[in-house]
C-alpha atoms as a PDB file:
ATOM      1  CA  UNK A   1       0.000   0.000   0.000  1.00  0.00           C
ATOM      2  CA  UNK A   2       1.362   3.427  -1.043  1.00  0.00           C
ATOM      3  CA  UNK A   3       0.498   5.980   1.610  1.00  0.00           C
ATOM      4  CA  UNK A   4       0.357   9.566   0.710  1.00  0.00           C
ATOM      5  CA  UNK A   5       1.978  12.491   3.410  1.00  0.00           C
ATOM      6  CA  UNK A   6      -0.194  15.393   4.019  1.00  0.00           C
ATOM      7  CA  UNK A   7       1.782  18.411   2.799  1.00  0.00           C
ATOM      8  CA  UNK A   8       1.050  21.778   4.760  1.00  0.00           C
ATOM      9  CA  UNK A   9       1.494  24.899   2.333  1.00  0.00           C
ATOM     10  CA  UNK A  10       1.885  27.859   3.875  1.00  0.00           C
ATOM     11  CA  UNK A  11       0.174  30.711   1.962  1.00  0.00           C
ATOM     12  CA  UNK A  12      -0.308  34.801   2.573  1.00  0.00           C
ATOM     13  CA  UNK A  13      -1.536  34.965   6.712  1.00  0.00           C
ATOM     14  CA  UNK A  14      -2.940  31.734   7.088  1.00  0.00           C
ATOM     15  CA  UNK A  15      -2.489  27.743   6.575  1.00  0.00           C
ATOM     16  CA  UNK A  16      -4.310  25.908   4.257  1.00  0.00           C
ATOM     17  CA  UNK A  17      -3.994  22.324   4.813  1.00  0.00           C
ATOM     18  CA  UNK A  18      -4.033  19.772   2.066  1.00  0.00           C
ATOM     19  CA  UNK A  19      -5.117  16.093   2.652  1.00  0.00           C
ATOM     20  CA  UNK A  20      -4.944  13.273   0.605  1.00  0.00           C
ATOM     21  CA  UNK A  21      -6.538   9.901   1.074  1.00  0.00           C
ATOM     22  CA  UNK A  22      -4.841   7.114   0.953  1.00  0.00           C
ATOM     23  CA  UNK A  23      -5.509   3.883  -1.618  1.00  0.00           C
ATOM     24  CA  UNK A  24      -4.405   0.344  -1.522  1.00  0.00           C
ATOM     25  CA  UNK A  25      -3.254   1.027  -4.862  1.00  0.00           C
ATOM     26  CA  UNK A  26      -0.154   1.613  -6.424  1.00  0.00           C
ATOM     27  CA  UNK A  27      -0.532   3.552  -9.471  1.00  0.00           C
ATOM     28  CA  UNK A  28      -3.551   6.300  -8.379  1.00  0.00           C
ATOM     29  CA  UNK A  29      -5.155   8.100  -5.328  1.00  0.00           C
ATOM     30  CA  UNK A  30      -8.157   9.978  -5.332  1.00  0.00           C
ATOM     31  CA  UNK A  31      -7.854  14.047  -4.530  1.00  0.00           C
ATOM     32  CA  UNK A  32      -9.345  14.968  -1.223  1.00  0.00           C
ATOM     33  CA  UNK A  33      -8.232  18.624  -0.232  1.00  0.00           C
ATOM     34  CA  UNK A  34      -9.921  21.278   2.142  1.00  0.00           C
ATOM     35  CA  UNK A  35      -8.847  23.939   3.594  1.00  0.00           C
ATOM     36  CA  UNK A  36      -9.919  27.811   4.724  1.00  0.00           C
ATOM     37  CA  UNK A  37      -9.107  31.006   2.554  1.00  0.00           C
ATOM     38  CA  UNK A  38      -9.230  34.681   3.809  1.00  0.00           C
ATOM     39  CA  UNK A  39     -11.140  37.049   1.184  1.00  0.00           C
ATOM     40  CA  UNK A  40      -9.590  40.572   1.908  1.00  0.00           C
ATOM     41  CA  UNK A  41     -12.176  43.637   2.095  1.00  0.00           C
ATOM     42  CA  UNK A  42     -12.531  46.535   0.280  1.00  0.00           C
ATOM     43  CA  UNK A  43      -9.594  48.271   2.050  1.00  0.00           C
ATOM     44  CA  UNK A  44      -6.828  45.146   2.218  1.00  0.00           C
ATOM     45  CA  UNK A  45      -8.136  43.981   5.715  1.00  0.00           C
ATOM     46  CA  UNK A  46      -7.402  40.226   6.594  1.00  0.00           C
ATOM     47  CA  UNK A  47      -8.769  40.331  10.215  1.00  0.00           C
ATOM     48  CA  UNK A  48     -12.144  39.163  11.423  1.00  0.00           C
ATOM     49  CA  UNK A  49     -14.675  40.864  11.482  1.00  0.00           C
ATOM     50  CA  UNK A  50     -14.553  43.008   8.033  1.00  0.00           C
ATOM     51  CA  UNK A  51     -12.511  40.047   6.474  1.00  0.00           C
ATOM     52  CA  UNK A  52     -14.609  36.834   5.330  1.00  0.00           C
ATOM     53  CA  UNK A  53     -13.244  33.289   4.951  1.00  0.00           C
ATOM     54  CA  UNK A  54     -14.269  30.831   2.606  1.00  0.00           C
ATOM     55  CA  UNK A  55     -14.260  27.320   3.795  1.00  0.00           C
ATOM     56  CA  UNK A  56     -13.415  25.178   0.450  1.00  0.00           C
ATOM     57  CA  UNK A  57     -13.085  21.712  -0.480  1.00  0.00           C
ATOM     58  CA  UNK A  58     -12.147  19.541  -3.592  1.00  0.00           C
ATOM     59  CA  UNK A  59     -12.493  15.842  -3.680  1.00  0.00           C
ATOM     60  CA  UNK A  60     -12.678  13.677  -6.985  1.00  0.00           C
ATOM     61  CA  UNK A  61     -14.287  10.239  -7.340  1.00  0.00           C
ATOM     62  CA  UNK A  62     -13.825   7.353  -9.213  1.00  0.00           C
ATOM     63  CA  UNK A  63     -14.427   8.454 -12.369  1.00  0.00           C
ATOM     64  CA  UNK A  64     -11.610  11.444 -12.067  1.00  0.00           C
ATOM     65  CA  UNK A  65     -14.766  14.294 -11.905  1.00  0.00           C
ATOM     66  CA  UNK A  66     -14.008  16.675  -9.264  1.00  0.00           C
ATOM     67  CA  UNK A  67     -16.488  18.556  -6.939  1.00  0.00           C
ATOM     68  CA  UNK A  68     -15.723  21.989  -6.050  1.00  0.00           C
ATOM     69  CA  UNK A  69     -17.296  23.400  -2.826  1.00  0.00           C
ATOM     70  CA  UNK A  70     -17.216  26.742  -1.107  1.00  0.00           C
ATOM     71  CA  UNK A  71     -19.070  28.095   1.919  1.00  0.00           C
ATOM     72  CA  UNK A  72     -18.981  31.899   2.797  1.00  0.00           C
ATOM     73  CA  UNK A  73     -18.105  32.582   6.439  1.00  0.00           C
ATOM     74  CA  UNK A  74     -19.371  36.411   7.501  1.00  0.00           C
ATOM     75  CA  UNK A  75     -17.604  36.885  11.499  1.00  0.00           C
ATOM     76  CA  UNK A  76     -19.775  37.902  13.995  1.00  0.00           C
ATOM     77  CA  UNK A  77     -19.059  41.718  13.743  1.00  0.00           C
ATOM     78  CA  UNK A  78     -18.828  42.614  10.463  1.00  0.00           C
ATOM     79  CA  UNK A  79     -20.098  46.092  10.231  1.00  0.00           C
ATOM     80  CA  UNK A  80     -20.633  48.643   7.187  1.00  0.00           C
ATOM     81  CA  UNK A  81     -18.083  50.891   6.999  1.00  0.00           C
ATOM     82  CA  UNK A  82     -17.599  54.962   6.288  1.00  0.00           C
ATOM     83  CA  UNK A  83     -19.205  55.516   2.894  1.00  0.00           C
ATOM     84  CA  UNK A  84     -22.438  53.055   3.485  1.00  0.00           C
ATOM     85  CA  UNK A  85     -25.494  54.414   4.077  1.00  0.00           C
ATOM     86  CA  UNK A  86     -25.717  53.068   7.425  1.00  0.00           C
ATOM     87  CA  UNK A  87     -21.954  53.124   9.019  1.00  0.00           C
ATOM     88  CA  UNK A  88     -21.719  50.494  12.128  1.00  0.00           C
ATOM     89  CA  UNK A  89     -24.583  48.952  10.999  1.00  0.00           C
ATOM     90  CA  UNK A  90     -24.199  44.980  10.740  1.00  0.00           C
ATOM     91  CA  UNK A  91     -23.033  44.051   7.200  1.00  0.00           C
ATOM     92  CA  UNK A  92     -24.363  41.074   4.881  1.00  0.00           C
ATOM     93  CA  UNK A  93     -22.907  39.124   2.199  1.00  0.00           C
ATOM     94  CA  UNK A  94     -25.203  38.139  -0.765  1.00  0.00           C
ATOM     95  CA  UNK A  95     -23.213  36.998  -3.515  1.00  0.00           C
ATOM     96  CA  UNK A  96     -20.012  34.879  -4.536  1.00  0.00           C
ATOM     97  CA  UNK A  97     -18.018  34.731  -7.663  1.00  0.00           C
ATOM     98  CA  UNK A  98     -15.094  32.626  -8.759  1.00  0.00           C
ATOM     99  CA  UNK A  99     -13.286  33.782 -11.485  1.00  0.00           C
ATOM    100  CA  UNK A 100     -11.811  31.212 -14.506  1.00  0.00           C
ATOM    101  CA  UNK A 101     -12.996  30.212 -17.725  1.00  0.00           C
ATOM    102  CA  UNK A 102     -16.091  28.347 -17.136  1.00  0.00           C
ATOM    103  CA  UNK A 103     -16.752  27.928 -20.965  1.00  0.00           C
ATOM    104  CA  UNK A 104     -13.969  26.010 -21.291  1.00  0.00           C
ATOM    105  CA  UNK A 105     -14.560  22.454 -22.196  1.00  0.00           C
ATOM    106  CA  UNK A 106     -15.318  19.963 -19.596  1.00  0.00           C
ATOM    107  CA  UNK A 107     -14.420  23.384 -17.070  1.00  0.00           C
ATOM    108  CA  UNK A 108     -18.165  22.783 -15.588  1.00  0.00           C
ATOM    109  CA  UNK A 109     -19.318  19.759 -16.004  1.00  0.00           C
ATOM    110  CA  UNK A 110     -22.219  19.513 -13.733  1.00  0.00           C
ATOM    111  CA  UNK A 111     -23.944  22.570 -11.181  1.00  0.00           C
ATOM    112  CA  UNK A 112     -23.463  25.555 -10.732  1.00  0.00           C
ATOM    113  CA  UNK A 113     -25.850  24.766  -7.237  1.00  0.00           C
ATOM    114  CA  UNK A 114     -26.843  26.112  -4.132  1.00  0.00           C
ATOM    115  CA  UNK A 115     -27.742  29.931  -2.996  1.00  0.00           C
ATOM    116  CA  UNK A 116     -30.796  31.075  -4.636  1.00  0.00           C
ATOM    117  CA  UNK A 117     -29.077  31.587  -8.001  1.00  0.00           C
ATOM    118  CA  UNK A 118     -25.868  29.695  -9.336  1.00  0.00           C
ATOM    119  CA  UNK A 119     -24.981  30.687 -12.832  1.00  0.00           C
ATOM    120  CA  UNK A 120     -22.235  30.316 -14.692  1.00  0.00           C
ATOM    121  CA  UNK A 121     -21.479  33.600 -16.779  1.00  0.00           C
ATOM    122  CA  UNK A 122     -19.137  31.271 -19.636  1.00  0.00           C
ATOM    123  CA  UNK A 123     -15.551  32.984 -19.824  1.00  0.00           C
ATOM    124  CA  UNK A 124     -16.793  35.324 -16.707  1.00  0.00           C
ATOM    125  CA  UNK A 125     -16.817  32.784 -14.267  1.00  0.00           C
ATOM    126  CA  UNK A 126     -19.623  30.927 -11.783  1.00  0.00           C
ATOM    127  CA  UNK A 127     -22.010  33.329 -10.019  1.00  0.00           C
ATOM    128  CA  UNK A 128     -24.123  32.874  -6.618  1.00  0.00           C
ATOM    129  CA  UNK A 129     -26.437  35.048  -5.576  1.00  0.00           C
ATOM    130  CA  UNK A 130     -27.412  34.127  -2.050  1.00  0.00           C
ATOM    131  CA  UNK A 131     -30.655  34.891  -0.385  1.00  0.00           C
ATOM    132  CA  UNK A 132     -31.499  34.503   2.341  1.00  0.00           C
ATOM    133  CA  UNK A 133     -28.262  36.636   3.115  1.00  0.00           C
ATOM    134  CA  UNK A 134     -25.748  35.453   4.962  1.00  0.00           C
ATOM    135  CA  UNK A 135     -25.726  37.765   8.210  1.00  0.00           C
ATOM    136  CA  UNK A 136     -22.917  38.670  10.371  1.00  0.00           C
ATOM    137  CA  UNK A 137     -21.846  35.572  12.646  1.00  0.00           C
ATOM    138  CA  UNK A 138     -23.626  33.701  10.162  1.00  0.00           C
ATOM    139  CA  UNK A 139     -22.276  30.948   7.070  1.00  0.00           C
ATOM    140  CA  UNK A 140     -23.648  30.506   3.726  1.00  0.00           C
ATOM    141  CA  UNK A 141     -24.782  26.422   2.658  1.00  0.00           C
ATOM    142  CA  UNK A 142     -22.510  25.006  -0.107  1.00  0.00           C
ATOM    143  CA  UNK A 143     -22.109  26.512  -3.249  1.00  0.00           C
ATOM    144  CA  UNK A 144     -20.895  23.276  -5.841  1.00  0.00           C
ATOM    145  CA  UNK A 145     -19.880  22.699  -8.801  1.00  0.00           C
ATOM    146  CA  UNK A 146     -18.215  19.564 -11.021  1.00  0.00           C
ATOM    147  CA  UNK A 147     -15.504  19.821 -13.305  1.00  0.00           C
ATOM    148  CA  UNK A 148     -13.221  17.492 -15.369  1.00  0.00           C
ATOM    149  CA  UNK A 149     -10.288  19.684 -14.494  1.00  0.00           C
ATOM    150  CA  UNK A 150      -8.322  19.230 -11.590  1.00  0.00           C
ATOM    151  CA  UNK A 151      -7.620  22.229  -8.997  1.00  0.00           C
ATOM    152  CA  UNK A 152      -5.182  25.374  -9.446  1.00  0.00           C
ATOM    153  CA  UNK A 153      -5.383  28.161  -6.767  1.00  0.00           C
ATOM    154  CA  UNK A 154      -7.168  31.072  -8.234  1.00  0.00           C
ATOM    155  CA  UNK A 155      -9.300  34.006  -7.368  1.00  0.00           C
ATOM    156  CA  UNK A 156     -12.596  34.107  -5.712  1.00  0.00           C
ATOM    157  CA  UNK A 157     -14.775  37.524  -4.675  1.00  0.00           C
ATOM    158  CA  UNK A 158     -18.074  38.521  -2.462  1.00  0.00           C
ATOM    159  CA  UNK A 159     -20.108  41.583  -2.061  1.00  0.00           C
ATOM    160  CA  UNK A 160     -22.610  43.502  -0.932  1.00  0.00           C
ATOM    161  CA  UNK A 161     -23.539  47.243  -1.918  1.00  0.00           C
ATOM    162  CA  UNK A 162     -21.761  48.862   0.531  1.00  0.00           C
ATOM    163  CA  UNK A 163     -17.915  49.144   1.897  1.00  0.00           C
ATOM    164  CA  UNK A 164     -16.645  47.079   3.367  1.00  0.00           C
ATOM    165  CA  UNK A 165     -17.792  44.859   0.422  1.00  0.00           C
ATOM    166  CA  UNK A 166     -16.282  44.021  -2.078  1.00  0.00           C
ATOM    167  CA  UNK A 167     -14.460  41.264  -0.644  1.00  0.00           C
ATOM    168  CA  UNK A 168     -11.364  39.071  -2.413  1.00  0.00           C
ATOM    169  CA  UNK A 169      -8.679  36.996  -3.086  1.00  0.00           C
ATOM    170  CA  UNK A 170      -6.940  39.543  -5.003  1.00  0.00           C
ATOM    171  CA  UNK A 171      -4.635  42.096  -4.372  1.00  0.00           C
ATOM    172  CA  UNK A 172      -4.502  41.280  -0.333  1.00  0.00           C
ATOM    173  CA  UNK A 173      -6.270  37.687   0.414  1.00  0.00           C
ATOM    174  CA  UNK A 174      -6.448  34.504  -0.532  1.00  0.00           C
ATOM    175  CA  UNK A 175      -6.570  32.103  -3.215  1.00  0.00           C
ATOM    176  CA  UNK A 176      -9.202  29.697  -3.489  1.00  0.00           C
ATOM    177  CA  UNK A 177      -9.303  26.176  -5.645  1.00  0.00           C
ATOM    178  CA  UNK A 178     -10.521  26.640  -9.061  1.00  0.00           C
ATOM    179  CA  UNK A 179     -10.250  24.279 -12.202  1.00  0.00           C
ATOM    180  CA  UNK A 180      -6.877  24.509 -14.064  1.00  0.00           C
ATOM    181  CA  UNK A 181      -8.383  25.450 -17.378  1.00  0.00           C
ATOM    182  CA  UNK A 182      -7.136  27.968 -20.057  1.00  0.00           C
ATOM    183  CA  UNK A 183      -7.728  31.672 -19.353  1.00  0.00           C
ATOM    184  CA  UNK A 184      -8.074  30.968 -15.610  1.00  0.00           C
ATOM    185  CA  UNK A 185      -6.415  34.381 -14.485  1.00  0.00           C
ATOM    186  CA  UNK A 186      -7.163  36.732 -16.989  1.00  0.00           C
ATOM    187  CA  UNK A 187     -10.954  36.882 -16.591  1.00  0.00           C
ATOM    188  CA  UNK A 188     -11.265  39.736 -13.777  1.00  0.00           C
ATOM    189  CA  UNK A 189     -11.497  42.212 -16.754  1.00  0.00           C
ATOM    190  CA  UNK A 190     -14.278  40.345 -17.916  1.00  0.00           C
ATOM    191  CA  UNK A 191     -15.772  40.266 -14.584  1.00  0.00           C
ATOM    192  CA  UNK A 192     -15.819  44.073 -13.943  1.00  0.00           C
ATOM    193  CA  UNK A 193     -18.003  44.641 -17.018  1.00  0.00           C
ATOM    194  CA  UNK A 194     -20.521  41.582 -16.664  1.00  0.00           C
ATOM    195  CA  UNK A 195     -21.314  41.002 -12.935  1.00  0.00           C
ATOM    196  CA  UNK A 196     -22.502  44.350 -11.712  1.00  0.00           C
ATOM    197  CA  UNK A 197     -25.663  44.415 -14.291  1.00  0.00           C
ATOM    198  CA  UNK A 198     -26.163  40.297 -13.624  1.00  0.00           C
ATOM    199  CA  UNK A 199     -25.784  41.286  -9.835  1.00  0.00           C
ATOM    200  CA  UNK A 200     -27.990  44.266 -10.278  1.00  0.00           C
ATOM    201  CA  UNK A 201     -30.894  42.177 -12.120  1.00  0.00           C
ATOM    202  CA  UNK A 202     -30.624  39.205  -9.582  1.00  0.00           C
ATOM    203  CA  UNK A 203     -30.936  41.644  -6.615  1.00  0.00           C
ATOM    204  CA  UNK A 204     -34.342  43.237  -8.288  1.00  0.00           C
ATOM    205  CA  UNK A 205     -35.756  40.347  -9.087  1.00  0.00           C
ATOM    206  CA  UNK A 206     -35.385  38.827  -5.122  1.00  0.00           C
ATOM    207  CA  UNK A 207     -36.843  41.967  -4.249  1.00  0.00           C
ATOM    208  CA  UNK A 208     -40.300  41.715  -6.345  1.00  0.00           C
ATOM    209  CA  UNK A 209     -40.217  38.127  -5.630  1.00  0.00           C
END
């Protein structure tokens, strides 16, 4: 039996901690990672309570398809900032984007689910919008996806309308797992132009509904 070690990579401020399960095989062993990533806010914080952290795991069965699966962490204390319309008042978190090419082939191969809205906006990226919100002190459920393509470290964002949103992996936090496909990180261009209408239209239509 070939037994796998448990390599700790040390990334940015915190640990993230990847696992692999071991097989009585010799030639393959299925990927089981988790781990916890820090998504910076608006300002470069990467302290609780305006900084959220994204619980994540990544685990592939037997027939090599991985599933991808996030859950939003808001700390008890998260408040809006200078430049809301309510400052000190307790913040929420309604949405969650990762960014790589989900047209790709076999990028998505199953889901976007979970939140009240998973799409996935092609070379954009996968979108959630969650509702009920996810409060401060509070977590989101999981937010899956499969794909054919095995993990790379990549960026992930959340927001809300006001500071200290938006949150994200990039310039100050953390990476999060994303599917090594073509055009991973050069989509945040993309992003700016498409998710602010989609986010915009989602957010109207929870509110009529």
């Amino acid at each position: 039996m070939q037994l796998r070690s448990k390599p700790i990579i040390a990334l940015g401020c915190g640990v993230i901690i990847l696992t692999v399960i071991p097989f009585q095989t010799a030639q393959a062993s299925s990927l089981n990672i988790s781990g916890i990533s820090v998504l910076a806010d608006v300002n470069g914080t990467t302290t609780a309570p305006e900084a959220l952290t994204v619980s994540w795991s990544v685990v592939e069965n037997a027939s090599e398809v991985y599933t991808y699966t996030y859950i939003i962490n808001n700390p008890a204390g998260d408040s809006l900032l200078p430049g809301s319309y309510a400052p000190g008042a307790s913040e929420i978190v309604d949405s969650f984007t990762l960014s790589f090419n989900a047209a790709a082939p076999a990028a998505v191969v199953s889901g976007p689910t979970g939140g009240l809205v998973a799409a996935n906006l092609g070379s954009a990226g996968l979108f959630w919008f969650i509702y009920p919100v996810v409060d401060a002190g509070a977590s989101s459920g999981p937010l899956s996806f499969e794909s054919d393509d095995a993990p790379m470290m990549g960026n992930a964002s959340a927001s809300d309308d006001n500071p200290p949103s938006p949150w994200a992996s990039s310039p100050d936090g953390q990476p999060v797992p994303i599917p090594n496909v073509p055009d991973s990180m050069n989509t945040m261009a993309l992003l700016a132009g498409t998710l602010p209408l989609f986010l915009f239209v989602m957010k109207k239509n929870a509110k009529l509904g």
